[in-house]
N, C-alpha and C. Protein backbone atom coordinates (compact mmCIF):
# COMPACT_ATOMS: atom_id res chain seq x y z
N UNK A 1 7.08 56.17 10.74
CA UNK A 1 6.78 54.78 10.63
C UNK A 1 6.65 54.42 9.16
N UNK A 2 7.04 53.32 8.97
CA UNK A 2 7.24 52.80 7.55
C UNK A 2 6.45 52.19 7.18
N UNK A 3 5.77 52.60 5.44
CA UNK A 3 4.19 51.84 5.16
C UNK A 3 4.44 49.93 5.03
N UNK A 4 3.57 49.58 5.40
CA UNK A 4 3.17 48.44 6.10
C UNK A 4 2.42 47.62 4.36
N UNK A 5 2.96 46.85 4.00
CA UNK A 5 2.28 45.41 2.62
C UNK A 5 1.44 44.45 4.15
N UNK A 6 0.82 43.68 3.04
CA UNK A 6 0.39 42.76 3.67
C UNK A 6 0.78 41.94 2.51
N UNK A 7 0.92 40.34 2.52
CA UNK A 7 1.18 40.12 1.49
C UNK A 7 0.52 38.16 1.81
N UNK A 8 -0.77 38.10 1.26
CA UNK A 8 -1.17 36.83 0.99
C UNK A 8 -0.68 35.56 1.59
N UNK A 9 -0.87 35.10 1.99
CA UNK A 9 -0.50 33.47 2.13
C UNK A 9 -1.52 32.55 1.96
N UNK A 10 -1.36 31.29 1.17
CA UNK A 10 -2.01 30.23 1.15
C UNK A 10 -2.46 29.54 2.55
N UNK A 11 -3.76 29.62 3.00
CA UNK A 11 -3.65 29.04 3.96
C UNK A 11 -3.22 27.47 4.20
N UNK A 12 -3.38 26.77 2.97
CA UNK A 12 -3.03 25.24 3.02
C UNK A 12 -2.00 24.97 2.02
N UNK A 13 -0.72 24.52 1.87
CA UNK A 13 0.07 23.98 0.70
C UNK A 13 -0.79 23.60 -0.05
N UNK A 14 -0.04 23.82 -1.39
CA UNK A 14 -0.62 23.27 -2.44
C UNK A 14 -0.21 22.02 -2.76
N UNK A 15 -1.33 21.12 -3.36
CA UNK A 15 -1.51 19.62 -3.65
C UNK A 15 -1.92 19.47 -4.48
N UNK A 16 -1.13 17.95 -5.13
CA UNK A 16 -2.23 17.32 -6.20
C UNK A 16 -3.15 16.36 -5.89
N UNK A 17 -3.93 15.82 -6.55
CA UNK A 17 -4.95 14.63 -6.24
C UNK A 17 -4.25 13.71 -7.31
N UNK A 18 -3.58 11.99 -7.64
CA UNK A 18 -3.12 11.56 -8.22
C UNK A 18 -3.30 10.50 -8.34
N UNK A 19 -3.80 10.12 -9.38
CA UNK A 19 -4.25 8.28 -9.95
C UNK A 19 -3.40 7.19 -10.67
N UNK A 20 -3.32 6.45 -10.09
CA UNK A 20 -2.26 5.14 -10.98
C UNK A 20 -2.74 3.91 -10.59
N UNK A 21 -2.40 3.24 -11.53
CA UNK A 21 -3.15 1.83 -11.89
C UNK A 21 -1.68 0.77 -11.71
N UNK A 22 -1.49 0.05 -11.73
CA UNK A 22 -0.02 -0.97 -12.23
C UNK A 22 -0.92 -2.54 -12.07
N UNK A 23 -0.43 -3.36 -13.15
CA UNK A 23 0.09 -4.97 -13.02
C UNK A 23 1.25 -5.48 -12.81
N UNK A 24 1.78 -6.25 -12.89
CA UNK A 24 2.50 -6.68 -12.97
C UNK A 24 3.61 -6.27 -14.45
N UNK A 25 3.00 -6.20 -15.12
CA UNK A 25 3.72 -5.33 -16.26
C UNK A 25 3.48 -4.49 -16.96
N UNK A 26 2.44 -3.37 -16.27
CA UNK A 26 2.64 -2.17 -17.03
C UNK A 26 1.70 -1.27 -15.63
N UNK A 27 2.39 0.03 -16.01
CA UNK A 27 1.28 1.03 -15.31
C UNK A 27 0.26 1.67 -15.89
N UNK A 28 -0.73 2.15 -15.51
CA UNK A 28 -1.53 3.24 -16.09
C UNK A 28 -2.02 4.56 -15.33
N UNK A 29 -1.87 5.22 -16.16
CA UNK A 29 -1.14 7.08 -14.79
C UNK A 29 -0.41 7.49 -15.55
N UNK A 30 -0.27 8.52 -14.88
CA UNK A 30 -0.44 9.32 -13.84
C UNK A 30 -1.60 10.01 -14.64
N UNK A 31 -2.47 10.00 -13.58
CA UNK A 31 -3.98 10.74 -13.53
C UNK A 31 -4.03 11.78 -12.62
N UNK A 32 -3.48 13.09 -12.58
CA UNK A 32 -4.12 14.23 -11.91
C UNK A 32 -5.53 14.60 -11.73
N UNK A 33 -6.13 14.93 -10.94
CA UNK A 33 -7.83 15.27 -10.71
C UNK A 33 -7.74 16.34 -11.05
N UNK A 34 -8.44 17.16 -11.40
CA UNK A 34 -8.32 18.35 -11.75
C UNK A 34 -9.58 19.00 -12.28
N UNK A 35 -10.21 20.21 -12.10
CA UNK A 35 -11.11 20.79 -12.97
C UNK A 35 -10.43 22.42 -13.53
N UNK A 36 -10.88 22.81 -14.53
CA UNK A 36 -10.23 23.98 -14.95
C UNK A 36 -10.87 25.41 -13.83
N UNK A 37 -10.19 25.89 -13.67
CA UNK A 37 -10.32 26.92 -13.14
C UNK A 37 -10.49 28.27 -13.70
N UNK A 38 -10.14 29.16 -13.02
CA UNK A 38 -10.21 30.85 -13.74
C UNK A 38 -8.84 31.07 -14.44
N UNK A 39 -7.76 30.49 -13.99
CA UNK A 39 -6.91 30.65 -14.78
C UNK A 39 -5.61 29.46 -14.58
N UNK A 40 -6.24 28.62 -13.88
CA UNK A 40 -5.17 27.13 -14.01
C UNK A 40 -6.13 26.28 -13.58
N UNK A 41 -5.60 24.72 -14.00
CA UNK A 41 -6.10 23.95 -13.41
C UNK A 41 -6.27 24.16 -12.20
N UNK A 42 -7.29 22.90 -11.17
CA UNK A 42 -7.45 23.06 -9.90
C UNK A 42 -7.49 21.90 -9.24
N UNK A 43 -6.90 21.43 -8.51
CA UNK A 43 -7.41 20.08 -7.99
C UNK A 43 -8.38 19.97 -7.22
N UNK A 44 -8.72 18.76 -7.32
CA UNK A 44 -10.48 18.40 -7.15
C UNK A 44 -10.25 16.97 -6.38
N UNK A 45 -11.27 16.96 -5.39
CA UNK A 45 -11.45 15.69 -4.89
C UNK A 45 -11.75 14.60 -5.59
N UNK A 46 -11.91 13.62 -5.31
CA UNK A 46 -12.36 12.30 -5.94
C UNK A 46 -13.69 12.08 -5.04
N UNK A 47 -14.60 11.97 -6.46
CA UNK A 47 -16.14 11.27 -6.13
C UNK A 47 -16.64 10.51 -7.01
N UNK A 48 -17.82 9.71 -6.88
CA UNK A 48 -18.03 8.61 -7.22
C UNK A 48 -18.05 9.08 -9.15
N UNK A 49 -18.42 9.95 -9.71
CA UNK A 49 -18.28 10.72 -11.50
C UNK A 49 -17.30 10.83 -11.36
N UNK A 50 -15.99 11.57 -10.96
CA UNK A 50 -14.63 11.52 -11.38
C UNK A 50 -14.08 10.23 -11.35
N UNK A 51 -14.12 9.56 -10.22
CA UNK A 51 -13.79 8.26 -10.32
C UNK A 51 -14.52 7.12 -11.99
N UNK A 52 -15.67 7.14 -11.65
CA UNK A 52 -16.01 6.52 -12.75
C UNK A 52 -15.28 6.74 -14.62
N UNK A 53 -15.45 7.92 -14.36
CA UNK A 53 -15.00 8.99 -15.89
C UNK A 53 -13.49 8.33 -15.80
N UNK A 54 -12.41 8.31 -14.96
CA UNK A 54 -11.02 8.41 -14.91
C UNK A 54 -11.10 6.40 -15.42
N UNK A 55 -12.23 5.69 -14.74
CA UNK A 55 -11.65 4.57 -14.94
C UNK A 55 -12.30 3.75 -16.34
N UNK A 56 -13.25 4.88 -17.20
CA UNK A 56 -13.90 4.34 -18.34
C UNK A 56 -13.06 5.48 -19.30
N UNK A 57 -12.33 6.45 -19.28
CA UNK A 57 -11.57 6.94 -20.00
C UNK A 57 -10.14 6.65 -19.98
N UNK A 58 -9.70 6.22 -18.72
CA UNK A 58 -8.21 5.96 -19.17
C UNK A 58 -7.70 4.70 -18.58
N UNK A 59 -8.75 3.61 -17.28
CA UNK A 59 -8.09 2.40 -17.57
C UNK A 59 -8.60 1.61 -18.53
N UNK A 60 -10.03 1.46 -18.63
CA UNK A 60 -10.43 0.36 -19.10
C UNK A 60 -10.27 0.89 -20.44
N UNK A 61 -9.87 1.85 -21.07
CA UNK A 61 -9.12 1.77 -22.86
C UNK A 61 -7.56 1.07 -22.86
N UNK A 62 -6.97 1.48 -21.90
CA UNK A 62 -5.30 0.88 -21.48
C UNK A 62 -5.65 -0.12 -21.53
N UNK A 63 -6.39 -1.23 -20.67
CA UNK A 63 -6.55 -2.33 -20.48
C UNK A 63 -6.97 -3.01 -21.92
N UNK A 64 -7.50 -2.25 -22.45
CA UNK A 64 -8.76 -3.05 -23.70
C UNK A 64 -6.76 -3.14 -24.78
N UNK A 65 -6.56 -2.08 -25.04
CA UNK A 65 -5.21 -1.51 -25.78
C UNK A 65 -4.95 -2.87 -25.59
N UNK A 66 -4.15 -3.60 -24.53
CA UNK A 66 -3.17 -4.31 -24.28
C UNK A 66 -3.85 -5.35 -23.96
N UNK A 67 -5.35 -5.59 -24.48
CA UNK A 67 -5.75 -6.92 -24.70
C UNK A 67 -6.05 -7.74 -23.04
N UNK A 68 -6.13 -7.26 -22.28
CA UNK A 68 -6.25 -7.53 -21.19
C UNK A 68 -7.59 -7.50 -20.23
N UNK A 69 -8.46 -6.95 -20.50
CA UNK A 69 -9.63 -6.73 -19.15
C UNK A 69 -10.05 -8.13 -18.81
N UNK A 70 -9.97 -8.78 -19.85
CA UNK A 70 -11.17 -10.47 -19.41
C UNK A 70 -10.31 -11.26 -18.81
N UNK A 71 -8.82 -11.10 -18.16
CA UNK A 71 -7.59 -11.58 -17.46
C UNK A 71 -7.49 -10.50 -16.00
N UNK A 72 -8.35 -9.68 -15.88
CA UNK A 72 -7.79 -8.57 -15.01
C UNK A 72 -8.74 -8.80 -13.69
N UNK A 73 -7.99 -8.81 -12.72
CA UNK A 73 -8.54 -8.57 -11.59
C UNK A 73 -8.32 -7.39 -10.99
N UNK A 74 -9.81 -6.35 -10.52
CA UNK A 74 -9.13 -5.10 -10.42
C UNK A 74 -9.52 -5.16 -8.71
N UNK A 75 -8.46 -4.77 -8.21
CA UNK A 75 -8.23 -4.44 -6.92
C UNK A 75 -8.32 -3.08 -6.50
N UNK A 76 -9.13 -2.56 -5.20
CA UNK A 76 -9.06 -0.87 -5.37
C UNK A 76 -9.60 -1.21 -4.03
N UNK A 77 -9.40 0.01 -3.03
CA UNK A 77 -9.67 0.48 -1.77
C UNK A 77 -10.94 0.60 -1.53
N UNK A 78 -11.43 1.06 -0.29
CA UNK A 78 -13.12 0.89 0.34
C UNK A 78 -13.20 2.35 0.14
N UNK A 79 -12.50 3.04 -0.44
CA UNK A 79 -13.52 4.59 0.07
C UNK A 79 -14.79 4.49 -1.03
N UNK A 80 -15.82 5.42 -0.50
CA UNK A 80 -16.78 5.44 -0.92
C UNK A 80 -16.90 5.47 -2.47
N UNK A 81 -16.11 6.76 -3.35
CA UNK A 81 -16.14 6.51 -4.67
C UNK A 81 -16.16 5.31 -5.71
N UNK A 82 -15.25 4.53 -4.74
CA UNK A 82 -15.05 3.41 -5.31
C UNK A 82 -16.44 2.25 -5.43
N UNK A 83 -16.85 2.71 -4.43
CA UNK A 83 -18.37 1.80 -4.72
C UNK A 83 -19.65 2.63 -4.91
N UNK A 84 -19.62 3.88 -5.66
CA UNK A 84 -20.79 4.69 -6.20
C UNK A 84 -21.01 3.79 -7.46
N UNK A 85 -22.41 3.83 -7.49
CA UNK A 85 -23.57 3.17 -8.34
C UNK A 85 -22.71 3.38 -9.79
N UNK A 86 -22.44 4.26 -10.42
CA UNK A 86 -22.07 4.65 -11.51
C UNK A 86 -20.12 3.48 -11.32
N UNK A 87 -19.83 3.56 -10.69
CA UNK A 87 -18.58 2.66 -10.39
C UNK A 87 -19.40 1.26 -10.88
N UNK A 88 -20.03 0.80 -10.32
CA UNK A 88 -20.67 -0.49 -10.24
C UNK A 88 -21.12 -0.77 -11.52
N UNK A 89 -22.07 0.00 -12.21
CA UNK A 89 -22.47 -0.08 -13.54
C UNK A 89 -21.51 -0.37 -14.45
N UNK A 90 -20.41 0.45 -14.15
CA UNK A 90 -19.26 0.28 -15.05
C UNK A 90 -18.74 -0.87 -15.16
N UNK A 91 -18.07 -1.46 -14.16
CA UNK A 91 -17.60 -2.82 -13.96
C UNK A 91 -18.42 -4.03 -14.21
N UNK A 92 -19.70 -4.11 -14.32
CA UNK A 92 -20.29 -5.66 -14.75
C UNK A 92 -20.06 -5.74 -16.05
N UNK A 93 -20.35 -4.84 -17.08
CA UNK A 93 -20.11 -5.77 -18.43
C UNK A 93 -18.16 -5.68 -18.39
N UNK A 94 -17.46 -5.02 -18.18
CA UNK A 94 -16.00 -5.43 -18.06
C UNK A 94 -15.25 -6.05 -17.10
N UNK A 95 -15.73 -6.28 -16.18
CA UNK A 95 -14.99 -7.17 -14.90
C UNK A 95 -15.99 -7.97 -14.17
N UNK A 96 -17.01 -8.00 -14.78
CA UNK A 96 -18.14 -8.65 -13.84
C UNK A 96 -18.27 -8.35 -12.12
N UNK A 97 -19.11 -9.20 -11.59
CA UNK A 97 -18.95 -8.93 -10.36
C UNK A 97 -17.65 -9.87 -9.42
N UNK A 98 -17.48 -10.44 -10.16
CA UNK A 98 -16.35 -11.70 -9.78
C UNK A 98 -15.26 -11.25 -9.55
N UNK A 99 -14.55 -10.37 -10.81
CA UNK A 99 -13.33 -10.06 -10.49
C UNK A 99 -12.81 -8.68 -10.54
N UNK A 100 -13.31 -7.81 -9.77
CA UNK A 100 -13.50 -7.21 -8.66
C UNK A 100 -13.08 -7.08 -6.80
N UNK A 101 -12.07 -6.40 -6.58
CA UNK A 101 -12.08 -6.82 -5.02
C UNK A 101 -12.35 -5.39 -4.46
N UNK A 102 -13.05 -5.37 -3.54
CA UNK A 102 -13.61 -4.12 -3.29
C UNK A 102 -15.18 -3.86 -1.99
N UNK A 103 -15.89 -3.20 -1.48
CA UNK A 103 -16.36 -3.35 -0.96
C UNK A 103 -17.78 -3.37 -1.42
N UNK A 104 -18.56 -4.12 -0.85
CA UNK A 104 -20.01 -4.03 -1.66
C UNK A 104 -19.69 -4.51 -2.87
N UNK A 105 -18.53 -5.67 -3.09
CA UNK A 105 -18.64 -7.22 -4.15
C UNK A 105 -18.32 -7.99 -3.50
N UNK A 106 -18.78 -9.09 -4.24
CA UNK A 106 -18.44 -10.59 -3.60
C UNK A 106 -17.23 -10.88 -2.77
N UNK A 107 -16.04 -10.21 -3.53
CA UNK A 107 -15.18 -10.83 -3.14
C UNK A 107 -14.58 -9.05 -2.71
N UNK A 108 -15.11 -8.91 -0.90
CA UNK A 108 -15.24 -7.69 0.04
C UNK A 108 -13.62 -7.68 0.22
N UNK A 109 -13.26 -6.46 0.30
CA UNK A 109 -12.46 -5.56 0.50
C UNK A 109 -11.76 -5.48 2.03
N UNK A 110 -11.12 -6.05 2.94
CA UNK A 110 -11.41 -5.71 4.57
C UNK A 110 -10.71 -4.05 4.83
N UNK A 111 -11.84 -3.52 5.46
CA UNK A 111 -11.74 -2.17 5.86
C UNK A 111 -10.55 -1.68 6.70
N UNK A 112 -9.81 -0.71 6.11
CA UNK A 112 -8.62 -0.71 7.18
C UNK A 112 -7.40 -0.89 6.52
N UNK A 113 -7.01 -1.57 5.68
CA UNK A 113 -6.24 -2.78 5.25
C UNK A 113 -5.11 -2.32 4.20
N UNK A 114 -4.25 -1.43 4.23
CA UNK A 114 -3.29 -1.12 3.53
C UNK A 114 -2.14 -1.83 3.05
N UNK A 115 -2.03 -3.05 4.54
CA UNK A 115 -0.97 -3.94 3.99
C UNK A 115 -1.41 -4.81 2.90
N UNK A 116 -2.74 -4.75 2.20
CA UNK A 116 -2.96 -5.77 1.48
C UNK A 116 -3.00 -4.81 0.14
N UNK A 117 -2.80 -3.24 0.33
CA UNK A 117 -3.07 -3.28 -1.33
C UNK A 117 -1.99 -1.93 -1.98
N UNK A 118 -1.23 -2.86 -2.86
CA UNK A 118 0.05 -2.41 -3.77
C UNK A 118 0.34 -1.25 -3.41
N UNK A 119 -0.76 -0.54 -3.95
CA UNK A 119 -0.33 0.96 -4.12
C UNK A 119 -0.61 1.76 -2.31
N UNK A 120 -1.05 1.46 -1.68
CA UNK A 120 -0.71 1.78 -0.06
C UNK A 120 0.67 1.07 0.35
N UNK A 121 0.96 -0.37 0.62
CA UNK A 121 1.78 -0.81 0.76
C UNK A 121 3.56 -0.24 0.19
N UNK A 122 3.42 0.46 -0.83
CA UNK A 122 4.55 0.03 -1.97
C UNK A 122 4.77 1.47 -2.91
N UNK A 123 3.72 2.25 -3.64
CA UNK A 123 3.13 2.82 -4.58
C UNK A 123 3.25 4.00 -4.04
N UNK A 124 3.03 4.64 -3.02
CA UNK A 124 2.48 5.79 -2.56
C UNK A 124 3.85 6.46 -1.61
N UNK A 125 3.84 5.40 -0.94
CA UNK A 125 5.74 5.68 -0.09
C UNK A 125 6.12 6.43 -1.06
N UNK A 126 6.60 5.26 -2.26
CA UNK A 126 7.80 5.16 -2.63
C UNK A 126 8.16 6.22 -3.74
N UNK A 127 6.67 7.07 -4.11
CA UNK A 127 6.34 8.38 -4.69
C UNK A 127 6.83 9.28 -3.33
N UNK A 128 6.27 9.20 -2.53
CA UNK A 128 6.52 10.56 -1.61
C UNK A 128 8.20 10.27 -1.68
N UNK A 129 8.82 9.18 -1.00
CA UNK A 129 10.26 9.40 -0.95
C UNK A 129 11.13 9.75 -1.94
N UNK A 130 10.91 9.57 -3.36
CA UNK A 130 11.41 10.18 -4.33
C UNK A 130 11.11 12.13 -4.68
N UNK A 131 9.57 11.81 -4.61
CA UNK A 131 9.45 13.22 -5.31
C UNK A 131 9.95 14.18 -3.84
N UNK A 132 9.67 13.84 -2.67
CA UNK A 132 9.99 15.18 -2.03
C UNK A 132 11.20 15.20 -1.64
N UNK A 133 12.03 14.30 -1.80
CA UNK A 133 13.91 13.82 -1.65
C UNK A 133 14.09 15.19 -1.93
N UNK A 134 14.09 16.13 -2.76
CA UNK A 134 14.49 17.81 -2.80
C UNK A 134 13.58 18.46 -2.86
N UNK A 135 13.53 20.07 -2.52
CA UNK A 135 12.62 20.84 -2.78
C UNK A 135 12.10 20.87 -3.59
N UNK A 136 10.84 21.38 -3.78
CA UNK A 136 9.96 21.83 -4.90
C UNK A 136 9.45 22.60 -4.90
N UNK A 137 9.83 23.70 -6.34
CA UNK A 137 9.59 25.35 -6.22
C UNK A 137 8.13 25.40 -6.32
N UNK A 138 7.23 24.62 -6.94
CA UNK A 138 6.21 24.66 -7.35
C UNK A 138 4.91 23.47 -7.41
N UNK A 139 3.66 23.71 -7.90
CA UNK A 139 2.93 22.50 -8.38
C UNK A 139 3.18 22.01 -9.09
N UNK A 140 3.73 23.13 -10.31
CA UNK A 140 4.09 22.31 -11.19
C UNK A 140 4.82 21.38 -11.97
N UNK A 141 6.21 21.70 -10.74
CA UNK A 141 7.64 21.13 -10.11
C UNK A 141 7.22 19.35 -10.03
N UNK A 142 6.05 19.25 -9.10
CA UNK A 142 5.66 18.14 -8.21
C UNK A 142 5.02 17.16 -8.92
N UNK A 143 3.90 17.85 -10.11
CA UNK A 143 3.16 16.58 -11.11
C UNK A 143 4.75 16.72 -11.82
N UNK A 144 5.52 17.20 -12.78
CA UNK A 144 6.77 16.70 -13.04
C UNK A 144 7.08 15.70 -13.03
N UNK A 145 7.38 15.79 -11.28
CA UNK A 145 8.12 14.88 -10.62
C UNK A 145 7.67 12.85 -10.73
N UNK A 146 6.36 13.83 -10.56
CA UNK A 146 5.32 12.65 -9.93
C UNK A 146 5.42 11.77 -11.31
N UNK A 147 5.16 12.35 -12.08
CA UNK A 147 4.92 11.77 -13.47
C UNK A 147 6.41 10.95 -14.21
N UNK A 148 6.88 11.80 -13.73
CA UNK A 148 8.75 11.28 -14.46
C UNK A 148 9.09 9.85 -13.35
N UNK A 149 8.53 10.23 -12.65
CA UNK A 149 9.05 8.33 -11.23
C UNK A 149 8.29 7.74 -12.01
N UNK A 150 7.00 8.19 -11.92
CA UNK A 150 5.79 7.04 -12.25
C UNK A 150 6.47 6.29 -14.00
N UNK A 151 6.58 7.08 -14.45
CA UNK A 151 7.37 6.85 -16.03
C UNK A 151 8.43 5.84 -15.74
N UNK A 152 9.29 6.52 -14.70
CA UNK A 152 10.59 5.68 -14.48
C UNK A 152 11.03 4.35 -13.60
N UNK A 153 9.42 3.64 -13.20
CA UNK A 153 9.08 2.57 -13.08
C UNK A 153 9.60 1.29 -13.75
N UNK A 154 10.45 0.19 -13.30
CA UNK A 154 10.26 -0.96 -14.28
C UNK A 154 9.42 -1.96 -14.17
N UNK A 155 8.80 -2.59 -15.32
CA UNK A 155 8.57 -3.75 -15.14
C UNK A 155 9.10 -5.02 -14.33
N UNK A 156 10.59 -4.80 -14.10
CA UNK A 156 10.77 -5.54 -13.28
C UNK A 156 10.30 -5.67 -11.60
N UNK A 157 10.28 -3.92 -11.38
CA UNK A 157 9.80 -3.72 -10.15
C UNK A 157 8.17 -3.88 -9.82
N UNK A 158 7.49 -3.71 -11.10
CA UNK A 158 6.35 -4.13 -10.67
C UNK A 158 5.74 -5.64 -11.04
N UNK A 159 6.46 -6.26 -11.66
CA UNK A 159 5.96 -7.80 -10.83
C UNK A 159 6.89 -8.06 -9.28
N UNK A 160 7.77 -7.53 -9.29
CA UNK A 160 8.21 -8.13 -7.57
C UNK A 160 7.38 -7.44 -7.07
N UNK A 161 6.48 -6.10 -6.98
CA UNK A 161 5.72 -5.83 -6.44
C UNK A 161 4.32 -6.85 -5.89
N UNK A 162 4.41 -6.84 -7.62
CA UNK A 162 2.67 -7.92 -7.64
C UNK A 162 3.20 -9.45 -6.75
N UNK A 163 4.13 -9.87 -6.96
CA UNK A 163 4.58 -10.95 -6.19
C UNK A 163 4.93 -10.93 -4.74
N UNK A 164 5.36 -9.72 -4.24
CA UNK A 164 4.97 -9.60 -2.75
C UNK A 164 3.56 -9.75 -2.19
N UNK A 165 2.97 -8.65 -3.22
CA UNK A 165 1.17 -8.39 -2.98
C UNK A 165 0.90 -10.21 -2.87
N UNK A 166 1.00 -11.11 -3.91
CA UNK A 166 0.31 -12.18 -3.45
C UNK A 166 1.25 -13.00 -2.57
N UNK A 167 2.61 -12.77 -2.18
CA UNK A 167 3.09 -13.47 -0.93
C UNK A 167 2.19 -13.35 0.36
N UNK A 168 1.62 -12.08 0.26
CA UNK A 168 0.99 -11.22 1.38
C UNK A 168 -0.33 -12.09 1.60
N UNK A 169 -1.17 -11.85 0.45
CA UNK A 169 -2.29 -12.92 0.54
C UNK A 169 -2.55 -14.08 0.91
N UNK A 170 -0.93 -14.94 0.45
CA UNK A 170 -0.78 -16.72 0.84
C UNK A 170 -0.84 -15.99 2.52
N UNK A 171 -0.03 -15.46 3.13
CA UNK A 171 0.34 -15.14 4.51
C UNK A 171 -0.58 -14.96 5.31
N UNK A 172 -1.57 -13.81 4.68
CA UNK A 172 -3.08 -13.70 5.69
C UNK A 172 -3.85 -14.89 5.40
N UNK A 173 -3.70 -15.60 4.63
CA UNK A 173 -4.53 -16.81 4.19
C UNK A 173 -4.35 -17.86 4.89
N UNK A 174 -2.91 -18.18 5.46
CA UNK A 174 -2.13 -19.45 6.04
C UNK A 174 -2.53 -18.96 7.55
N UNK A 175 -2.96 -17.83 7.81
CA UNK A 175 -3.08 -17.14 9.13
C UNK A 175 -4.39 -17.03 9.21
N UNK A 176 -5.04 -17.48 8.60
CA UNK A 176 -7.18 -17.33 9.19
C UNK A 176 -7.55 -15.55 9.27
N UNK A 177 -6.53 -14.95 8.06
CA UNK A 177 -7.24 -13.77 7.74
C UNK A 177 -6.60 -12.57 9.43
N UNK A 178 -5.64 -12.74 10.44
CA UNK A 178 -5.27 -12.22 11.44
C UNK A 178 -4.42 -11.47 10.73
N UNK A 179 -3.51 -10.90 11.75
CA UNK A 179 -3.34 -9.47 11.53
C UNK A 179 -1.57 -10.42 10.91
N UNK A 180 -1.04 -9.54 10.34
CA UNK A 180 0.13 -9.96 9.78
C UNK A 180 1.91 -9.48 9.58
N UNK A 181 1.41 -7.67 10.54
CA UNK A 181 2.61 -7.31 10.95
C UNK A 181 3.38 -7.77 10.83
N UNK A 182 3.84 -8.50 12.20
CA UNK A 182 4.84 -9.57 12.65
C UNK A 182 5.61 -10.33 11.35
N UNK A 183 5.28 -10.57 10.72
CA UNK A 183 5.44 -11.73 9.62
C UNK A 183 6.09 -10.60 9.15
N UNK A 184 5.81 -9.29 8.61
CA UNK A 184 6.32 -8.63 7.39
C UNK A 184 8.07 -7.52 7.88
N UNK A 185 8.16 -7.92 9.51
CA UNK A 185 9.27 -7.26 9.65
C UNK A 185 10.34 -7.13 8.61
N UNK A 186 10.46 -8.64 8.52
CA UNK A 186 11.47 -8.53 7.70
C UNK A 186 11.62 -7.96 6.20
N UNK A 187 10.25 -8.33 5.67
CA UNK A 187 9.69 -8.41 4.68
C UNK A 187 10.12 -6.33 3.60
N UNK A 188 9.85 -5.69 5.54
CA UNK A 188 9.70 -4.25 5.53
C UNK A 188 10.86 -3.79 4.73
N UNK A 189 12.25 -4.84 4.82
CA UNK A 189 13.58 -4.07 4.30
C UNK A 189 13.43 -4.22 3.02
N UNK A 190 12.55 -5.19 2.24
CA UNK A 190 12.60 -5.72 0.54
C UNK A 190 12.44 -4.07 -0.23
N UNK A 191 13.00 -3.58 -1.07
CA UNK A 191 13.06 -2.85 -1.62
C UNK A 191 12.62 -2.82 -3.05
N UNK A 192 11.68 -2.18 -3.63
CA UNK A 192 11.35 -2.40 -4.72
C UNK A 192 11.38 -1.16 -6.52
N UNK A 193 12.53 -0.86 -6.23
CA UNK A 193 12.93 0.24 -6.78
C UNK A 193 13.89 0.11 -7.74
């Protein structure tokens, strides 16, 4: 009988954790999560300190750069990070509580709600359908990837973006806030690439 390897397997694929910002004319990203490890980076979840750190180190300097925060409305999802105390602190002296959309501010977030925000809608697809379009030997293949789309973004595509995003808004708005499927069938073929 012939000696017998065993030979390792990952029990879970490997992943990144990945942050991006966009307006209408510019992005800010690609943000990998990451903490250093024993001998590579590692990806790391998002909590309410990474979140905070990622958005007082690399948006709100982008934003300040390009002259922009006191014009900015920042839009961001309900998960919890997003509304840790240290999140909150951050945002009143640069976005106040006003302009802000999000959960636990004025102007609330509805739970659930992907068709209403860019980067679910638009952002996140349209990364997976590019970067995994071919194999990838590696992790390090994949931030690459991730990073070279995100780069290879135009401005043109992200105001038709931002201009769908608020077609979307007039739509749930003209509709008493109901559900809005229906309306976006068509909407589904617009391509923004």
């Amino acid at each position: 009988m012939g000696k017998r390897e065993s030979v390792p397997l990952p029990f879970h694929s490997q992943k990144v954790t990945v942050w991006c910002g966009f307006t209408a004319a510019f992005i800010v990203g690609t943000v990998f999560l990451e903490e250093i490890g024993p001998s590579d980076p590692v990806t790391c979840t998002v909590n309410g300190t990474r979140y905070e750190s990622l958005l007082r180190n690399q948006l709100i300097p982008a934003l300040q750069q390009r002259g922009c925060v006191g014009s900015t409305i920042f839009m961001q999802g309900g998960a919890p990070p997003h509304i840790a105390t240290p999140v909150k602190k951050l945002f009143n002296p640069h976005f106040g509580i006003d302009r802000n959309i999000s959960r636990h501010f004025p102007t609330a977030w509805q739970p659930r709600s992907p068709d209403m925000n860019p980067c679910d809608f638009w952002l996140w697809g349209y990364l997976k359908d590019v970067v995994y379009g071919s194999l990838i030997a590696n992790l390090a293949e994949m931030k690459n990837r991730i990073a070279q789309h995100v780069h290879n973004i135009t401005t043109e595509t992200l105001r038709s973006v931002v201009e769908h995003a608020v077609l979307r808004f007039q739509l749930i708005g003209d509709n008493g806030g109901q559900h809005i499927e229906h309306f976006l069938s068509t909407s589904k073929s617009t391509s923004f690439s």
